[in-house]
Protein backbone atom coordinates (compact mmCIF):
# COMPACT_ATOMS: atom_id res chain seq x y z
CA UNK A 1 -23.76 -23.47 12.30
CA UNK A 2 -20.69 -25.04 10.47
CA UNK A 3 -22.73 -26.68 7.69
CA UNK A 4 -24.58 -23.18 7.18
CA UNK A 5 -21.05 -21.62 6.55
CA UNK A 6 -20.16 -24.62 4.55
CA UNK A 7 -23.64 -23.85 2.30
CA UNK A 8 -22.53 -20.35 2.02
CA UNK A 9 -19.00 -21.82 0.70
CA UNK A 10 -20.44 -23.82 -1.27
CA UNK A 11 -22.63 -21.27 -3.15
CA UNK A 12 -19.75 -19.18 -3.44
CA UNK A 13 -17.64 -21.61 -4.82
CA UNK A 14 -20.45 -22.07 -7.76
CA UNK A 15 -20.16 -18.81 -8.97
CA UNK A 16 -16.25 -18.58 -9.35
CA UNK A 17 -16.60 -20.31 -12.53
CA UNK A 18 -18.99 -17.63 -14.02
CA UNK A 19 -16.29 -14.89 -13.26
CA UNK A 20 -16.23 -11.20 -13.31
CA UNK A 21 -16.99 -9.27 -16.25
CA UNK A 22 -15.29 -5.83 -17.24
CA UNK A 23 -15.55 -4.04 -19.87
CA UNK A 24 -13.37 -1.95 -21.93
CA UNK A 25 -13.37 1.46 -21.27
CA UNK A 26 -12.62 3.93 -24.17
CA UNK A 27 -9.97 6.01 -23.99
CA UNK A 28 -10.20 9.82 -22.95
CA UNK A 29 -10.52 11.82 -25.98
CA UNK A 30 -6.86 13.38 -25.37
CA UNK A 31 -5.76 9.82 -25.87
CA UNK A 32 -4.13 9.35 -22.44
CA UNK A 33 -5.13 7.45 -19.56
CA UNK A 34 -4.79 8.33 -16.03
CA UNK A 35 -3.89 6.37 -12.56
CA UNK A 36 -4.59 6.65 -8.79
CA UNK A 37 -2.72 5.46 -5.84
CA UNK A 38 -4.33 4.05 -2.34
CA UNK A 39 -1.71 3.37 0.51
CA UNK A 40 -3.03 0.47 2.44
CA UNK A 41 -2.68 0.95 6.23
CA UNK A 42 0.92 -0.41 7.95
CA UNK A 43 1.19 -3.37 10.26
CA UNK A 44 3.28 -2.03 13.43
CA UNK A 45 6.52 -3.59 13.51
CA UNK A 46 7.35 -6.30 15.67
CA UNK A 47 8.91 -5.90 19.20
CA UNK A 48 12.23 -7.09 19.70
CA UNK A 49 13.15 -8.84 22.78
CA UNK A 50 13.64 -6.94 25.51
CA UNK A 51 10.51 -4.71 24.22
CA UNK A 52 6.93 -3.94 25.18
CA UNK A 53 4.99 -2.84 21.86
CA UNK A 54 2.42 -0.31 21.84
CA UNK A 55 -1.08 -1.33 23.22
CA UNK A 56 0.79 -2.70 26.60
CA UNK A 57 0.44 -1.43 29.97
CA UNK A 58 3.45 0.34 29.83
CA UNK A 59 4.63 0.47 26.15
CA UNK A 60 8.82 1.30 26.26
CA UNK A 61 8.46 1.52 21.91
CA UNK A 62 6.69 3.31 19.29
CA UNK A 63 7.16 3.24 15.76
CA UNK A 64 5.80 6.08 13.44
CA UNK A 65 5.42 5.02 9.70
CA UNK A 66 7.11 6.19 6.74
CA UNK A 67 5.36 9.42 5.33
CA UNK A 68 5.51 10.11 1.76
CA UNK A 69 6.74 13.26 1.17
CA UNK A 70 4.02 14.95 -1.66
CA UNK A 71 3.32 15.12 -4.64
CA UNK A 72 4.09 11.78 -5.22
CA UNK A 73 5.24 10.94 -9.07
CA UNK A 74 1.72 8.89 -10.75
CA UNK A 75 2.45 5.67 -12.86
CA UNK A 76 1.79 6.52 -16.35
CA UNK A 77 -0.75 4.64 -18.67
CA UNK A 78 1.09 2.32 -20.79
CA UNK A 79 0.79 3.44 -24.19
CA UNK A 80 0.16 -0.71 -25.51
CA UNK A 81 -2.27 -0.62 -23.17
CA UNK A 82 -4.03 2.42 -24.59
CA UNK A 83 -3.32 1.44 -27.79
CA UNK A 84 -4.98 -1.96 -27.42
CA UNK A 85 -8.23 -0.37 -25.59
CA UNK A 86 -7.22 -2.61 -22.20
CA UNK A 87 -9.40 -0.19 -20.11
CA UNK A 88 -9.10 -0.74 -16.05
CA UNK A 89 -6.56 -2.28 -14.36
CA UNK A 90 -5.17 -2.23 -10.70
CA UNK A 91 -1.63 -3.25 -9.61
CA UNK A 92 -0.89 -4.39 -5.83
CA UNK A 93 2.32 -3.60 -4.85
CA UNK A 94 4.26 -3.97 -1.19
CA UNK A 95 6.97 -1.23 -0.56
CA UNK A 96 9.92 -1.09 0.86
CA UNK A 97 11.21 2.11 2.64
CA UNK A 98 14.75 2.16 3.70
CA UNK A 99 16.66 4.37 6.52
CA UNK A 100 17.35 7.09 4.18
CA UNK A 101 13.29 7.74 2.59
CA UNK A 102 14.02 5.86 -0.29
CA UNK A 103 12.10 2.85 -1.57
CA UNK A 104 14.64 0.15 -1.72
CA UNK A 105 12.20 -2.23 -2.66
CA UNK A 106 9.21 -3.05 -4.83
CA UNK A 107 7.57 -6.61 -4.61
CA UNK A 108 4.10 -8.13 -5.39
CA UNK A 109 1.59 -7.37 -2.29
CA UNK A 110 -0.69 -10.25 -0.82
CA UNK A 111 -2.54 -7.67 0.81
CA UNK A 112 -3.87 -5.76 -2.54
CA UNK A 113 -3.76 -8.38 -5.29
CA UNK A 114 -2.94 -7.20 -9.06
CA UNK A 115 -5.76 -7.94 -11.28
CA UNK A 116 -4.22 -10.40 -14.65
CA UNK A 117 -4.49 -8.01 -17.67
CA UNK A 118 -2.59 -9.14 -20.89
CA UNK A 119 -0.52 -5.87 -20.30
CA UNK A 120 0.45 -6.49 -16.84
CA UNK A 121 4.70 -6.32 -17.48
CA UNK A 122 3.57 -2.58 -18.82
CA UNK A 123 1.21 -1.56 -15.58
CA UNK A 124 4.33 -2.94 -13.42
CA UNK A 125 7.11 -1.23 -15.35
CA UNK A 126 4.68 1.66 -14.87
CA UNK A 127 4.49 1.44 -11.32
CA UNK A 128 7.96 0.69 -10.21
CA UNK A 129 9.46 3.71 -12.61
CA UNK A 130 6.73 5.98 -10.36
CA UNK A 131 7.91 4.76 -7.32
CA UNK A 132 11.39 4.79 -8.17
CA UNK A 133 10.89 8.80 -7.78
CA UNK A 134 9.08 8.62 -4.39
CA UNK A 135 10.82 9.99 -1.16
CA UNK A 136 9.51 9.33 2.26
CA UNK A 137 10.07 10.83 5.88
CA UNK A 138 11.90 7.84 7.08
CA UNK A 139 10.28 5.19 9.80
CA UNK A 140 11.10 6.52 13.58
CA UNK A 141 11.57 3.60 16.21
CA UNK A 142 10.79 5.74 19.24
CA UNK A 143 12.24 4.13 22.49
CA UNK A 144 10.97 5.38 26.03
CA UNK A 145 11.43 4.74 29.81
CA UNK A 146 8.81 5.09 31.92
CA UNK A 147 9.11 8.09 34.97
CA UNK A 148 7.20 7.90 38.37
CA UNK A 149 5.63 11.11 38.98
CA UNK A 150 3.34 12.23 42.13
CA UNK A 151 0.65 13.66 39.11
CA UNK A 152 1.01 9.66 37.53
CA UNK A 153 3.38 7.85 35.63
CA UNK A 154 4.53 9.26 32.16
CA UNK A 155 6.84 7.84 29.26
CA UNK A 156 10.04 9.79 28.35
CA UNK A 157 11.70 8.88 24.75
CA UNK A 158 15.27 8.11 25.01
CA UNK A 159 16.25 7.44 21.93
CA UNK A 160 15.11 7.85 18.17
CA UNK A 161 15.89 5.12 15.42
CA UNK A 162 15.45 5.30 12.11
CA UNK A 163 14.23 1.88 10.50
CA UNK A 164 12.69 0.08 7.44
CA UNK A 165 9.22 0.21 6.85
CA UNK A 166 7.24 -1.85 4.38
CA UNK A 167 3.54 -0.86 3.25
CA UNK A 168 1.19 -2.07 0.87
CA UNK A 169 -0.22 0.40 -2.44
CA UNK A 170 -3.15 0.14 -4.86
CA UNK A 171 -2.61 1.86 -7.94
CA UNK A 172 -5.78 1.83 -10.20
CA UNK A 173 -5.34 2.64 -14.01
CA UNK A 174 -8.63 3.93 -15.88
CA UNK A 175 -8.56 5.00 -19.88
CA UNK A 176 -11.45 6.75 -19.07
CA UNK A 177 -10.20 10.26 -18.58
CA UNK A 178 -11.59 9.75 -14.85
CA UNK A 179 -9.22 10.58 -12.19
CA UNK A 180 -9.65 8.91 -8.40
CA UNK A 181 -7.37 10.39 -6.41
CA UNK A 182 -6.78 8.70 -3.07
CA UNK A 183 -3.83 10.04 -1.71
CA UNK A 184 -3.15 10.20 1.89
CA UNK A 185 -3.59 14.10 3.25
C-alpha cells in the first residue's frame, strides 16, 4: 500500500511543473468587476483547564461563533487590476473578531490560500478596506453546570462571556460581470 501512495505522489508531483492555466477574463461591459465572499467554517475554541468542551459526556462549555451582522460591505475590484485585464483572482484571509463585533484583525489564512496575481497589494487593500466596515454579533463562551433531575440530567448556563473569535474568508474577484454570491444565510 505505501509504495502505491508513493506512485500516486509521485505522479502528482510530475504535473506541478506543467501548472495551472487561467485565462483572462474580459471585463463586464460597464467596466467594473465584481467580488464574492465564502466564510470558511470555525474551529471551536479550545477548553481551558478546568473545562469539558463540547462533544464530552457532560460538556460544562459552549461557544457560539461570531455572526456577521448583514449586508456585509464587498471588496471592490481594483481599478489596476481592471485596467490591466488581470481577470480572476481569490484572496484567503483569517479574521479576527474582537469582544465588541469588530474585526480587530486581518492576517493571511493557511486554511484558504491567496492565489499570486501581479496585483495582489490591490486585491488585499481591497479586502481589508471591506472588512474594515464589517460588524459581527460577538463570540458567546456559554458556561453551564450540570442539574440532576428525576426526568434525566440537564445542563443549566451560568454564565455568558463574550470572547475573540477568529475565522477564515474566501473572497473571489471575477471581471466578468458574474456575481457568486456565497454569503452565509
Amino acid at each position: 500500500m505505501p509504495r502505491l501512495r508513493l506512485s500516486r505522489f509521485l505522479a502528482l508531483a510530475a504535473l506541478l511543473p506543467m501548472g495551472c492555466r487561467h485565462t483572462a477574463v474580459a471585463p463586464a461591459a460597464s467596466g467594473e468587476g465584481t467580488s464574492s465572499i465564502r466564510f470558511v467554517d470555525p474551529a471551536p475554541p479550545p477548553a481551558r483547564k478546568g473545562e469539558t468542551a463540547i462533544g464530552a459526556a457532560r460538556p460544562t462549555m459552549q461557544a457560539i461563533n461570531a455572526q456577521p451582522i448583514l449586508p456585509l460591505a464587498k471588496p471592490v475590484y481594483p481599478p489596476a487590476a481592471l485596467a490591466a485585464h488581470a481577470g480572476w483572482a481569490s484572496v484567503g484571509v483569517r479574521l479576527t473578531v474582537d469582544e465588541t463585533g469588530r474585526v480587530s484583525a486581518v492576517q493571511p489564512s493557511l486554511a484558504v490560500i491567496s492565489l499570486p496575481t501581479p496585483y495582489v497589494a490591490e486585491f488585499q487593500a481591497a479586502v481589508e478596506a471591506a472588512v474594515a466596515q464589517w460588524r459581527f454579533r460577538p463570540a458567546v463562551l456559554l458556561h453551564a453546570e450540570w442539574v440532576s433531575d428525576p426526568g434525566g440530567d440537564y445542563p443549566r448556563v451560568t454564565s455568558r462571556e463574550k470572547i475573540e473569535w477568529t475565522f477564515d474568508v474566501e473572497f473571489t474577484f471575477n471581471a466578468s460581470g458574474d456575481v457568486l454570491t456565497r454569503l452565509p444565510k
